[in-house]
C-alpha atoms as a PDB file:
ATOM      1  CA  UNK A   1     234.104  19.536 -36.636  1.00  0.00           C
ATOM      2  CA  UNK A   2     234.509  18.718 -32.748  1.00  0.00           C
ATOM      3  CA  UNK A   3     236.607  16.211 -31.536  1.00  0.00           C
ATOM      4  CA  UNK A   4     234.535  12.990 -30.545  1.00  0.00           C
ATOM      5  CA  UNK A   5     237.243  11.135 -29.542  1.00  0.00           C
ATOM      6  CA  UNK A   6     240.884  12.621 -28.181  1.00  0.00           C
ATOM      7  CA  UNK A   7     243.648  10.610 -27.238  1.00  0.00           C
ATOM      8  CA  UNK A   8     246.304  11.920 -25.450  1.00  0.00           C
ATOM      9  CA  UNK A   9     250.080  10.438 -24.785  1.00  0.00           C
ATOM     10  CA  UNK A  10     248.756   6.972 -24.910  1.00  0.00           C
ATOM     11  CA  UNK A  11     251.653   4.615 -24.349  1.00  0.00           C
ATOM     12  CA  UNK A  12     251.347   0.767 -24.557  1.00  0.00           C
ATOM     13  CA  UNK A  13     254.450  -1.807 -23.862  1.00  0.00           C
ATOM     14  CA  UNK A  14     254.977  -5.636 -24.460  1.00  0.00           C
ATOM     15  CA  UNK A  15     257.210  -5.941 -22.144  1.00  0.00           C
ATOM     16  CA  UNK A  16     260.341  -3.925 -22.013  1.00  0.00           C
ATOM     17  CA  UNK A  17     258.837  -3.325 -25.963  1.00  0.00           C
ATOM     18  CA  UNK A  18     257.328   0.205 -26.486  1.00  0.00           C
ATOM     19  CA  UNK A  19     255.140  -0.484 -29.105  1.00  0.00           C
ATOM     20  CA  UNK A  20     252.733   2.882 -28.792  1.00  0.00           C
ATOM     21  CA  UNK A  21     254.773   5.442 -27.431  1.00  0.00           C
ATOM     22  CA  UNK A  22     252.799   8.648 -26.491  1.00  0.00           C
ATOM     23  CA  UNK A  23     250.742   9.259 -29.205  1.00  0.00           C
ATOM     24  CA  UNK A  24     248.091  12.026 -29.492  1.00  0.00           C
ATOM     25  CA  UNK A  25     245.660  12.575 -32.132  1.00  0.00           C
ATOM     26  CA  UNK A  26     241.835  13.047 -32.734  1.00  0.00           C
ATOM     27  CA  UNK A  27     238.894  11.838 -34.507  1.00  0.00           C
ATOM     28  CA  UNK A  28     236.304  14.745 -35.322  1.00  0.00           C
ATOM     29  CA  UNK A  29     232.954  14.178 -35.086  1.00  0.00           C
ATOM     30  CA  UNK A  30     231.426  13.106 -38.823  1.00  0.00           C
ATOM     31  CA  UNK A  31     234.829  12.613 -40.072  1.00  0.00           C
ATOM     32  CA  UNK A  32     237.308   9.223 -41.192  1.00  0.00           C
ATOM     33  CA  UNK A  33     240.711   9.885 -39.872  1.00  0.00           C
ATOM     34  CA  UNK A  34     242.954   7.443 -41.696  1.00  0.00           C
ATOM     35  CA  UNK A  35     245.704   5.726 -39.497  1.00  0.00           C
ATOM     36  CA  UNK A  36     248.895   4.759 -41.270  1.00  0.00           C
ATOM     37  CA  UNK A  37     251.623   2.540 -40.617  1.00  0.00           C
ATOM     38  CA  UNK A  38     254.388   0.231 -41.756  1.00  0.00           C
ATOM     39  CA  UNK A  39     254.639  -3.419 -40.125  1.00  0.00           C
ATOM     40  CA  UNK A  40     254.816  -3.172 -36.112  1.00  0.00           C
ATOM     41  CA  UNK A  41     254.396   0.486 -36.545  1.00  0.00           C
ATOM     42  CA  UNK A  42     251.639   0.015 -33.639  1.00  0.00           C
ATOM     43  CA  UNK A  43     248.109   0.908 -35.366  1.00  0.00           C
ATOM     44  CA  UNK A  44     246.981  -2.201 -33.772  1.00  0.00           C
ATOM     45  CA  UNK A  45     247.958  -1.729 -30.369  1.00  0.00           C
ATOM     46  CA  UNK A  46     246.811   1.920 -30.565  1.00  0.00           C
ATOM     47  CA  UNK A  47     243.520   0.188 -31.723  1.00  0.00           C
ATOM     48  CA  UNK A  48     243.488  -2.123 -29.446  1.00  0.00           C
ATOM     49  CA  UNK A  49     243.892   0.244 -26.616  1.00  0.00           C
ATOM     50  CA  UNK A  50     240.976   2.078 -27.887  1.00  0.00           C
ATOM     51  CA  UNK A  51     238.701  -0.129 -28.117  1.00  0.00           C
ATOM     52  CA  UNK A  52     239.505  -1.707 -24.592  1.00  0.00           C
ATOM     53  CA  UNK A  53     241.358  -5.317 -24.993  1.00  0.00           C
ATOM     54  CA  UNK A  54     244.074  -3.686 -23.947  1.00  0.00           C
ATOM     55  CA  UNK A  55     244.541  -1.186 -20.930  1.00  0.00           C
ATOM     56  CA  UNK A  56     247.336   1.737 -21.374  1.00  0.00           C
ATOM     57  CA  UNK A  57     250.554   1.827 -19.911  1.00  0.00           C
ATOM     58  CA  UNK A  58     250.096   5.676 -20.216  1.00  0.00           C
ATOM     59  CA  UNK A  59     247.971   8.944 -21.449  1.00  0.00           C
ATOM     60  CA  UNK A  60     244.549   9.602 -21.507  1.00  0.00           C
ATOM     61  CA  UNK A  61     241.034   9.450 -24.119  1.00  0.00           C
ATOM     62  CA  UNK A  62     238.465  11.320 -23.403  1.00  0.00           C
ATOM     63  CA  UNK A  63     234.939  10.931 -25.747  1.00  0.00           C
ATOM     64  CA  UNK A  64     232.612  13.701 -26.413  1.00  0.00           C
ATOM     65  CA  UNK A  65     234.881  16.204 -23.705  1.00  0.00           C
ATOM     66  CA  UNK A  66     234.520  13.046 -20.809  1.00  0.00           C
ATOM     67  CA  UNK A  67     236.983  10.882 -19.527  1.00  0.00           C
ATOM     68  CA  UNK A  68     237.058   7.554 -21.839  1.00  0.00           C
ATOM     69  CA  UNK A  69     237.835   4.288 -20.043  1.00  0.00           C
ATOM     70  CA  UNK A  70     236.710   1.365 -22.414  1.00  0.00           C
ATOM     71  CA  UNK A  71     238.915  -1.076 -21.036  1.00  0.00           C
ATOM     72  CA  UNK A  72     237.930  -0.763 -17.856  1.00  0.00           C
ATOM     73  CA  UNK A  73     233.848   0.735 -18.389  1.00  0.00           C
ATOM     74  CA  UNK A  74     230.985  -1.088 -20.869  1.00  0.00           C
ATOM     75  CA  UNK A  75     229.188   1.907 -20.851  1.00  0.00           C
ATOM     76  CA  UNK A  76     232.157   2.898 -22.861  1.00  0.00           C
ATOM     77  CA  UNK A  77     233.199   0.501 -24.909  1.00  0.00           C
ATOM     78  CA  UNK A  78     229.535   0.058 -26.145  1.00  0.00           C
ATOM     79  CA  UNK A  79     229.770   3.888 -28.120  1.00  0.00           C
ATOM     80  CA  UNK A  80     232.185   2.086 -30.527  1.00  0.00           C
ATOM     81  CA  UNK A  81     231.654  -0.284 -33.342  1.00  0.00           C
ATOM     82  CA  UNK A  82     234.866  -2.389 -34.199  1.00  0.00           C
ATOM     83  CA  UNK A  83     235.717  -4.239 -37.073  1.00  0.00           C
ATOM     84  CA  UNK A  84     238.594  -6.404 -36.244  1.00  0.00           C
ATOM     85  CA  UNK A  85     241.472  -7.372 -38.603  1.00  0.00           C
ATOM     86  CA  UNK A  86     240.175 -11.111 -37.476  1.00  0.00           C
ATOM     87  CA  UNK A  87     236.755 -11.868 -38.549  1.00  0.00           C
ATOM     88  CA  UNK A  88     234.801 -11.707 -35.437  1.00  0.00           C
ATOM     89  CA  UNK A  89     232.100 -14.193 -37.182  1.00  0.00           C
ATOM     90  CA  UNK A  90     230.778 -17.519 -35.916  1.00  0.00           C
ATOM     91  CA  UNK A  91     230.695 -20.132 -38.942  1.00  0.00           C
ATOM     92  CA  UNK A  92     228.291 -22.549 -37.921  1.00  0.00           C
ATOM     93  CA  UNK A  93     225.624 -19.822 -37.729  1.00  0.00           C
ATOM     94  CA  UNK A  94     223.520 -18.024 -40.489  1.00  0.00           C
ATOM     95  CA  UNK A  95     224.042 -14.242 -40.869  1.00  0.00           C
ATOM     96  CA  UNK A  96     220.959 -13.574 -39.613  1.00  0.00           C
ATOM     97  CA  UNK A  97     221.688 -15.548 -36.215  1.00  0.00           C
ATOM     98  CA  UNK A  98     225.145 -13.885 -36.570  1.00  0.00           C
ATOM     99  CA  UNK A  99     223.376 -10.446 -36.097  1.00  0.00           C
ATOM    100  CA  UNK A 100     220.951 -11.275 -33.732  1.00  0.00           C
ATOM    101  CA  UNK A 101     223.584 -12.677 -31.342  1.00  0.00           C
ATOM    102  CA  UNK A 102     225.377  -9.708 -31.132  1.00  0.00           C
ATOM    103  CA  UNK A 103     223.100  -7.315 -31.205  1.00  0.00           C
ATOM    104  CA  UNK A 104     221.701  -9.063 -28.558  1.00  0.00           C
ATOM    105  CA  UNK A 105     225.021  -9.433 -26.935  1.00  0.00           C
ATOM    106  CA  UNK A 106     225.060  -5.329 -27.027  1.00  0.00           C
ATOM    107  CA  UNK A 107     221.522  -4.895 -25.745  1.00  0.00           C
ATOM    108  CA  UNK A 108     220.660  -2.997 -28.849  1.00  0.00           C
ATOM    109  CA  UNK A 109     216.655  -2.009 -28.043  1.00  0.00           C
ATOM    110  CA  UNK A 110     215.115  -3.736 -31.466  1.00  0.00           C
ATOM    111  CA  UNK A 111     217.108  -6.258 -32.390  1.00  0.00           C
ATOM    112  CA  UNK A 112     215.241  -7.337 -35.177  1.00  0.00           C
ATOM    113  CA  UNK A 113     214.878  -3.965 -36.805  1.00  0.00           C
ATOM    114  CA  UNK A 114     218.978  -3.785 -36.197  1.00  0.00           C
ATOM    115  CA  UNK A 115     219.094  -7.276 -38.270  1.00  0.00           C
ATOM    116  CA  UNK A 116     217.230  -6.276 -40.750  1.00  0.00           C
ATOM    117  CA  UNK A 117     219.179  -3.277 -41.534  1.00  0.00           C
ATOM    118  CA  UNK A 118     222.490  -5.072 -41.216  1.00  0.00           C
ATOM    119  CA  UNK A 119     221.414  -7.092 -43.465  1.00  0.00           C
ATOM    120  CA  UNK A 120     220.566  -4.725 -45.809  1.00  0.00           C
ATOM    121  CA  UNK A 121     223.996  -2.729 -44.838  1.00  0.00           C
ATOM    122  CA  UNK A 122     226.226  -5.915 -45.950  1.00  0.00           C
ATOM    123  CA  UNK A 123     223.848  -6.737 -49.115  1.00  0.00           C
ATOM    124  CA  UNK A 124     222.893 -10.275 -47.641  1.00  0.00           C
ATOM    125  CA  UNK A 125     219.440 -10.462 -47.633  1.00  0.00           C
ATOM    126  CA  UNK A 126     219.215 -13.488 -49.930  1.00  0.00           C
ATOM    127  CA  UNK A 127     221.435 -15.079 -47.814  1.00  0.00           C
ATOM    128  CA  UNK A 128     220.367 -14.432 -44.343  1.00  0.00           C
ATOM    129  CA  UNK A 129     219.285 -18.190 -43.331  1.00  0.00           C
ATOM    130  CA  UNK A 130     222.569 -19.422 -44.506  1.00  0.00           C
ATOM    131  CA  UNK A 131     225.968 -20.450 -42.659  1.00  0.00           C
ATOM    132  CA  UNK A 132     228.584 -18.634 -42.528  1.00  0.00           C
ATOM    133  CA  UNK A 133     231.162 -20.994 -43.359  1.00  0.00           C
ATOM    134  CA  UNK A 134     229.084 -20.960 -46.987  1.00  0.00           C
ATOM    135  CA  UNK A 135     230.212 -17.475 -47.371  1.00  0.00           C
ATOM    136  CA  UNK A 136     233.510 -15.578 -49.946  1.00  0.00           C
ATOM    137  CA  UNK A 137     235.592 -13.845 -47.855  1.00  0.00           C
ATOM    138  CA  UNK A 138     234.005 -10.587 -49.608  1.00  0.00           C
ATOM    139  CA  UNK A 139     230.760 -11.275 -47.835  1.00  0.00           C
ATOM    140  CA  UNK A 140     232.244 -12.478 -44.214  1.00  0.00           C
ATOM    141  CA  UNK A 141     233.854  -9.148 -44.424  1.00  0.00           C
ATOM    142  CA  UNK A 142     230.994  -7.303 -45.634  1.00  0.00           C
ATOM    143  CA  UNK A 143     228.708  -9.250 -42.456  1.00  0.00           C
ATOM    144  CA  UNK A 144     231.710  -8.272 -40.046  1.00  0.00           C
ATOM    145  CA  UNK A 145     231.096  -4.464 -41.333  1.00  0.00           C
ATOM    146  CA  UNK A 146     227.661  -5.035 -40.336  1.00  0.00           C
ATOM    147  CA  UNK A 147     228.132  -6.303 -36.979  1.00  0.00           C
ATOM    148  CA  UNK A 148     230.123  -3.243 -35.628  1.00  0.00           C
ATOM    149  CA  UNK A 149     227.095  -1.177 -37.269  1.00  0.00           C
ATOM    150  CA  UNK A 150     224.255  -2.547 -34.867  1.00  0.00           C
ATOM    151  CA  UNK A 151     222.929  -0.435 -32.103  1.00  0.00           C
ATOM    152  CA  UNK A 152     224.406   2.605 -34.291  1.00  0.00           C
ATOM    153  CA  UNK A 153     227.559   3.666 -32.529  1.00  0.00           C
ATOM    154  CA  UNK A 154     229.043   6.962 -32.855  1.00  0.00           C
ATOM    155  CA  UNK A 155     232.601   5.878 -33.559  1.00  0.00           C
ATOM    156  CA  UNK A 156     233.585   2.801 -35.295  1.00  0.00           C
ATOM    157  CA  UNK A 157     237.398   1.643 -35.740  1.00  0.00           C
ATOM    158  CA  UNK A 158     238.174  -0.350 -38.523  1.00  0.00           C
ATOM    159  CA  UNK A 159     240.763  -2.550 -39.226  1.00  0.00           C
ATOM    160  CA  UNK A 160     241.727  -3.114 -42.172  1.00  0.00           C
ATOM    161  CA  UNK A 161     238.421  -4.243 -43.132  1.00  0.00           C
ATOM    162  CA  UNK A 162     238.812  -5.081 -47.298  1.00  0.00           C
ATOM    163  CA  UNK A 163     241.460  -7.845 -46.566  1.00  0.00           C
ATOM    164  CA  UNK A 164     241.382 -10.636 -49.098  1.00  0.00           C
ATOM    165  CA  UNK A 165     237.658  -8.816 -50.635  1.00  0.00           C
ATOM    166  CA  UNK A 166     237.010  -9.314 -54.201  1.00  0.00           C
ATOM    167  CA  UNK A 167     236.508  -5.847 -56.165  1.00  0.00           C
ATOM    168  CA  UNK A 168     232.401  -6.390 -55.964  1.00  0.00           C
ATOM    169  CA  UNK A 169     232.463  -6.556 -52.005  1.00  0.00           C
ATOM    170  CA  UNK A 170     235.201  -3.667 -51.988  1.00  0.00           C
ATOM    171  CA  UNK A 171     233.239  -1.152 -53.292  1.00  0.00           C
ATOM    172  CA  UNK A 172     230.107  -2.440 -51.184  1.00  0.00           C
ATOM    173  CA  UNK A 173     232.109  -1.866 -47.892  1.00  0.00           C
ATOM    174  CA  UNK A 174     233.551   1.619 -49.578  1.00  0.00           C
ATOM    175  CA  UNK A 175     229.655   2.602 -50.200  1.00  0.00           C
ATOM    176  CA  UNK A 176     228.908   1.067 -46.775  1.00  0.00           C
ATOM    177  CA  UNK A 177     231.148   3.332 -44.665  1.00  0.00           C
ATOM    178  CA  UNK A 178     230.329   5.997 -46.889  1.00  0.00           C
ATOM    179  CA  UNK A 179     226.717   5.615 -45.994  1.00  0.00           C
ATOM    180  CA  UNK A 180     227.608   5.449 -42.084  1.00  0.00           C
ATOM    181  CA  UNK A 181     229.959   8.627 -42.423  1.00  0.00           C
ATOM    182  CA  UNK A 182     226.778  10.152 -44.129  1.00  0.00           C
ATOM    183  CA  UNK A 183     224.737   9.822 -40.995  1.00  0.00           C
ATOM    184  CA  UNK A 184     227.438  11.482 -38.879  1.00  0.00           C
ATOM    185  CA  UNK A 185     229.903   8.616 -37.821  1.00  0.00           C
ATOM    186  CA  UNK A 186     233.219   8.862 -36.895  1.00  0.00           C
ATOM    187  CA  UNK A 187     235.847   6.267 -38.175  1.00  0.00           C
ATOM    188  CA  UNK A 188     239.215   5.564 -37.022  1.00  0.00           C
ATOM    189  CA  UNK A 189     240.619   3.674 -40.316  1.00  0.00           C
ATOM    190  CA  UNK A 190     243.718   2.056 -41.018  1.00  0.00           C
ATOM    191  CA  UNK A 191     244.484   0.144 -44.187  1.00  0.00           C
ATOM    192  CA  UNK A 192     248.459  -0.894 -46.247  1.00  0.00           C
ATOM    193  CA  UNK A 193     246.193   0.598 -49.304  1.00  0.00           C
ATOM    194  CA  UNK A 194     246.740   4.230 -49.916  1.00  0.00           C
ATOM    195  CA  UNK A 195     244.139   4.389 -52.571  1.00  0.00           C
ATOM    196  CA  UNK A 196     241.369   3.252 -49.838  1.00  0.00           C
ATOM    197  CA  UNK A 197     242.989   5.883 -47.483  1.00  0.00           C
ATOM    198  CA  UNK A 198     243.294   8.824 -50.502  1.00  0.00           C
ATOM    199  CA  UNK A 199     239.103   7.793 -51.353  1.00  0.00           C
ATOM    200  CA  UNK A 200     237.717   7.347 -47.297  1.00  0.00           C
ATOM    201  CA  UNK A 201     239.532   9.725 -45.195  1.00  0.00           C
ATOM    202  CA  UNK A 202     239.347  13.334 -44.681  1.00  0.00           C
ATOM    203  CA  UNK A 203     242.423  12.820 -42.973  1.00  0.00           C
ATOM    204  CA  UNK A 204     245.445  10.858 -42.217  1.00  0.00           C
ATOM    205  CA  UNK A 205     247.638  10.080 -39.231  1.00  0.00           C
ATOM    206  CA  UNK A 206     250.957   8.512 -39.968  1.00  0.00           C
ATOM    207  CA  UNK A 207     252.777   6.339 -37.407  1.00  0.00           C
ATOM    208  CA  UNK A 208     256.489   4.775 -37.275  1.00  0.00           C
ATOM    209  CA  UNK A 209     257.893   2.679 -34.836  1.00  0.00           C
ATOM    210  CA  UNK A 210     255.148   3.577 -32.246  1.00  0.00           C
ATOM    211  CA  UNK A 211     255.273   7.134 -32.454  1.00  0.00           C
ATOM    212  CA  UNK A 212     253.068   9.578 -34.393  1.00  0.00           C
ATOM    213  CA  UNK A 213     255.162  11.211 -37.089  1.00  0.00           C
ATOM    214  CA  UNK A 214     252.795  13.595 -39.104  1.00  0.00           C
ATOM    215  CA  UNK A 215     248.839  14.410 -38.941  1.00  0.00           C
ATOM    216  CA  UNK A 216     246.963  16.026 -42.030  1.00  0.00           C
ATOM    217  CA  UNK A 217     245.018  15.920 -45.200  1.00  0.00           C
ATOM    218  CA  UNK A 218     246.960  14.119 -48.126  1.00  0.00           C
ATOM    219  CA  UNK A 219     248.071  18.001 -49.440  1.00  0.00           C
ATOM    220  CA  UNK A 220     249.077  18.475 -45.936  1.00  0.00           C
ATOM    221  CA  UNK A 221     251.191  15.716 -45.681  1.00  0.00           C
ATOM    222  CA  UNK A 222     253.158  16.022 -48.593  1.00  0.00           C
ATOM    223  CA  UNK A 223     253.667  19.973 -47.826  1.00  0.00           C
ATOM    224  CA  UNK A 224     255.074  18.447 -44.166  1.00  0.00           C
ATOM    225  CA  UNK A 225     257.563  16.020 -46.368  1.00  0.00           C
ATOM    226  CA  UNK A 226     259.209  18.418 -49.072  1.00  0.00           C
ATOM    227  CA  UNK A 227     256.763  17.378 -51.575  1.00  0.00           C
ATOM    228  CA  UNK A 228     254.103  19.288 -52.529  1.00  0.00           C
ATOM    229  CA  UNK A 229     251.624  17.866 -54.824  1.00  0.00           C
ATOM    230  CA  UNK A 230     252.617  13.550 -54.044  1.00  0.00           C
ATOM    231  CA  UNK A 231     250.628  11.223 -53.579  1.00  0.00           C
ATOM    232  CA  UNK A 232     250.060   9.931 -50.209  1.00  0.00           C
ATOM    233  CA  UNK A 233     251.952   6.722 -50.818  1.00  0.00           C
ATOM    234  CA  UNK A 234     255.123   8.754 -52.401  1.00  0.00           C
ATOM    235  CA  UNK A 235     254.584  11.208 -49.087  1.00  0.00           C
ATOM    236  CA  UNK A 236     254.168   7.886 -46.957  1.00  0.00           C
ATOM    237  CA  UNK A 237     257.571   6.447 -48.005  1.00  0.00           C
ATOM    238  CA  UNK A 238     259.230   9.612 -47.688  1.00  0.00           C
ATOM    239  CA  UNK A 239     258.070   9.762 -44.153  1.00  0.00           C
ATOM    240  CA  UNK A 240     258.344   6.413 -43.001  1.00  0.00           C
ATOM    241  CA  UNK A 241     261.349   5.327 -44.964  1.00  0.00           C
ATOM    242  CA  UNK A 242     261.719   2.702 -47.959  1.00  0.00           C
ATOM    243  CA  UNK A 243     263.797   0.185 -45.469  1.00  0.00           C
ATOM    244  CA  UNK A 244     261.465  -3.040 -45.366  1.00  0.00           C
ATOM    245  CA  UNK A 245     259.480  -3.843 -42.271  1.00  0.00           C
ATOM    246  CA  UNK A 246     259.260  -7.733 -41.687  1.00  0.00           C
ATOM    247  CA  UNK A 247     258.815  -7.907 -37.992  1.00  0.00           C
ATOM    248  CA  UNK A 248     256.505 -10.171 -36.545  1.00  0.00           C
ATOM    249  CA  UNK A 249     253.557  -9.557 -34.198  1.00  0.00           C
ATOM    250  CA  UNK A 250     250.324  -7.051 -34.212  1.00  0.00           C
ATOM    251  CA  UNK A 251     251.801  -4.259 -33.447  1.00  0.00           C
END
């Protein structure tokens, strides 16, 4: 598989803070790279970065072979779909209207075609005409998967999209990004849940304390941390340390 996106050294500080400290990996073209992290290990930063609400501080991304601007070019940020760790929902609308605003809002060509199959992507077509507020958090989270589907964008970050999701909606999203990954998306996926991570992701970048300490599959991993055969979150802990991570922020 190609690369589709490549970032290289990208370096983000708070501050005196570094809290993405020149990291390089890759997302291949039809493939879910998992990204891995304990608290403040700066997956969201790095996210953020990437999908252009933040600029770098440092280090380049290039998409497709091109230099990759998104916080600073549309054109850009429009070739990713983003599924925030906030839900990125408005309440007092229906799903439907929810949809149609933002695909809208991305100029997406048919926007009622790109409704119609969000809808069916999230698995709320009986519910389409009502509010959002109505909603579980299993089917706001299912409509936000939706949302960074529309106008079919080659590389969608997610994260961590199953927060709070009953075990219904959790396998919806899991057959939902399976279906996108199916029609050649790339995904840029981080997730606390190994088991999501072990089940999505082809494979797995781990970071600690802003840097990027290992990049593999699972079997990779755990042959990089003395322990062939372990589970990703035995290999995780071995990599990252069992010290608890309580600091506060988004990092």
């Amino acid at each position: 598989m190609t690369a589709l996106l490549a970032v290289d050294g990208l370096t983000f500080r708070y501050g005196a803070r570094v809290a993405v400290d020149a990291v390089s990996f890759e997302v291949r073209r039809g493939e879910a790279l998992g990204l891995l992290g304990p608290n403040g290990a700066g997956k969201t930063t790095a996210i953020s970065c990437l999908c252009g609400l933040l600029a770098p501080a440092a280090g380049a991304l290039s998409f497709d072979g091109a230099s990759f601007t998104p916080h600073a070019t549309p054109a850009h940020r429009a070739r990713l779909g983003v599924v925030p760790q906030e839900l990125a929902l408005y309440d007092g609308l229906t799903a439907r209207e929810n949809l149609l605003f933002f695909a809208r809002l991305h100029g997406v060509a048919d926007a009622q075609d790109a409704v119609a199959r969000g809808l069916a992507l999230a698995g709320l077509e009986s519910r389409a005409d009502d509010r959002v507020k109505t909603f579980s958090g299993g089917m706001k989270r299912r409509l936000n998967l939706a949302v960074a589907a529309l106008g079919d964008p080659p590389l969608t970050l997610l994260d961590e999209p199953m927060v709070g999701v009953d075990p219904q909606s959790r396998n919806h999203i899991f057959e939902s990004i399976e279906r996108l990954r199916a029609d050649g998306r790339g995904m840029l996926y981080t997730s606390h849940s190994m088991d999501e991570v072990e089940r999505l992701c082809d494979r797995v970048a781990i970071m600690d304390r802003g840097t990027l300490v290992a990049t593999g599959t699972a079997a990779e991993l755990a042959e990089q941390a003395g322990l062939p055969g372990a589970d990703l979150e035995r290999t995780f802990l071995e990599l990252t340390g069992r010290s608890l991570r309580d600091e506060g922020g988004s990092a």
